[in-house]
Protein backbone atom coordinates (compact mmCIF):
# COMPACT_ATOMS: atom_id res chain seq x y z
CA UNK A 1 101.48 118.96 167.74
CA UNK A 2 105.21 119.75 167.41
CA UNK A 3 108.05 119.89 169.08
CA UNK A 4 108.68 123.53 168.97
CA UNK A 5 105.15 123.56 170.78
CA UNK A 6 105.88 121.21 173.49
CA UNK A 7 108.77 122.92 173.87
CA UNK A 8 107.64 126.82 174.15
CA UNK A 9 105.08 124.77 176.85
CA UNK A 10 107.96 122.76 179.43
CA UNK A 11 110.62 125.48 178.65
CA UNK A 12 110.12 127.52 182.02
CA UNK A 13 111.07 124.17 183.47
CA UNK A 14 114.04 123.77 182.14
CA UNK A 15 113.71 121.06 179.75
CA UNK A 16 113.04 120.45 175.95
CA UNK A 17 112.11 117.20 174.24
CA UNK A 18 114.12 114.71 172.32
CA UNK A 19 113.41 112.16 169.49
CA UNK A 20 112.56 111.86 166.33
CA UNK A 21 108.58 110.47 165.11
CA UNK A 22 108.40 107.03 164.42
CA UNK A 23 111.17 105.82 166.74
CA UNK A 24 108.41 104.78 169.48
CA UNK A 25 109.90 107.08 171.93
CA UNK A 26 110.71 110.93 173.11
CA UNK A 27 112.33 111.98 176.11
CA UNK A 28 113.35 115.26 177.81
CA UNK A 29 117.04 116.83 178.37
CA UNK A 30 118.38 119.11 180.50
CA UNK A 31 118.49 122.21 178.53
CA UNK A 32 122.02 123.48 180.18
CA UNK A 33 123.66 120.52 180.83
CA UNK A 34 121.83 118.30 177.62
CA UNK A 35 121.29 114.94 180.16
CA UNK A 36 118.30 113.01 179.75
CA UNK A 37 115.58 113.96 182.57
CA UNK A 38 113.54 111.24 183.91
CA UNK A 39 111.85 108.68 182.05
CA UNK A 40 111.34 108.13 178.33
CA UNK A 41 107.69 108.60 177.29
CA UNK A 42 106.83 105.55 174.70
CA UNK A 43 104.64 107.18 171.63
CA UNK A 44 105.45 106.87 168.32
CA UNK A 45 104.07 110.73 167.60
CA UNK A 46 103.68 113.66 169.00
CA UNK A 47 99.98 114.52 168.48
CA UNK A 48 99.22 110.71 170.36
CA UNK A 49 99.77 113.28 173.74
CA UNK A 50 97.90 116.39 174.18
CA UNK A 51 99.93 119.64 175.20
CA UNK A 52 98.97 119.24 178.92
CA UNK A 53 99.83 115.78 178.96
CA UNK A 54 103.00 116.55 177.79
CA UNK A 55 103.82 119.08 180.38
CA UNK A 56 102.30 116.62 183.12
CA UNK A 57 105.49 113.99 181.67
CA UNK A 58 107.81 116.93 181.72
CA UNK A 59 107.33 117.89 185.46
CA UNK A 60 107.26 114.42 186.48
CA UNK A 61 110.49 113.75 184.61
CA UNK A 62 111.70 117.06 186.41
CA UNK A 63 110.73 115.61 190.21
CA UNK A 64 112.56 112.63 189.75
């Protein structure tokens, strides 16, 4: 799992995903204005979420 991935996969919402592996979290930004969007989703790596799980965080962060 990468980011590029996860990315390509929330992109029609608007969003992309921030963080770096190991820091414990990620979160998702606003791609035109760069805020954070919703909540921050606590794993350490990428690959702990599958793809659909991360789309499922990325349109709840998007309805909040």
């Amino acid at each position: 799992m990468t980011k590029n991935q996860i990315n390509r996969a929330i992109k029609h919402l608007g969003l992309e995903i921030v963080g770096r592996r190991g820091d414990g979290y990620f979160y998702f930004c606003d791609l035109q204005e760069g805020n954070q969007v919703g909540e921050s989703v606590l794993v350490c790596y990428l690959n702990q979420c599958t793809l659909g799980e991360w789309v499922q965080w990325a349109e709840g962060a998007k309805n909040d």
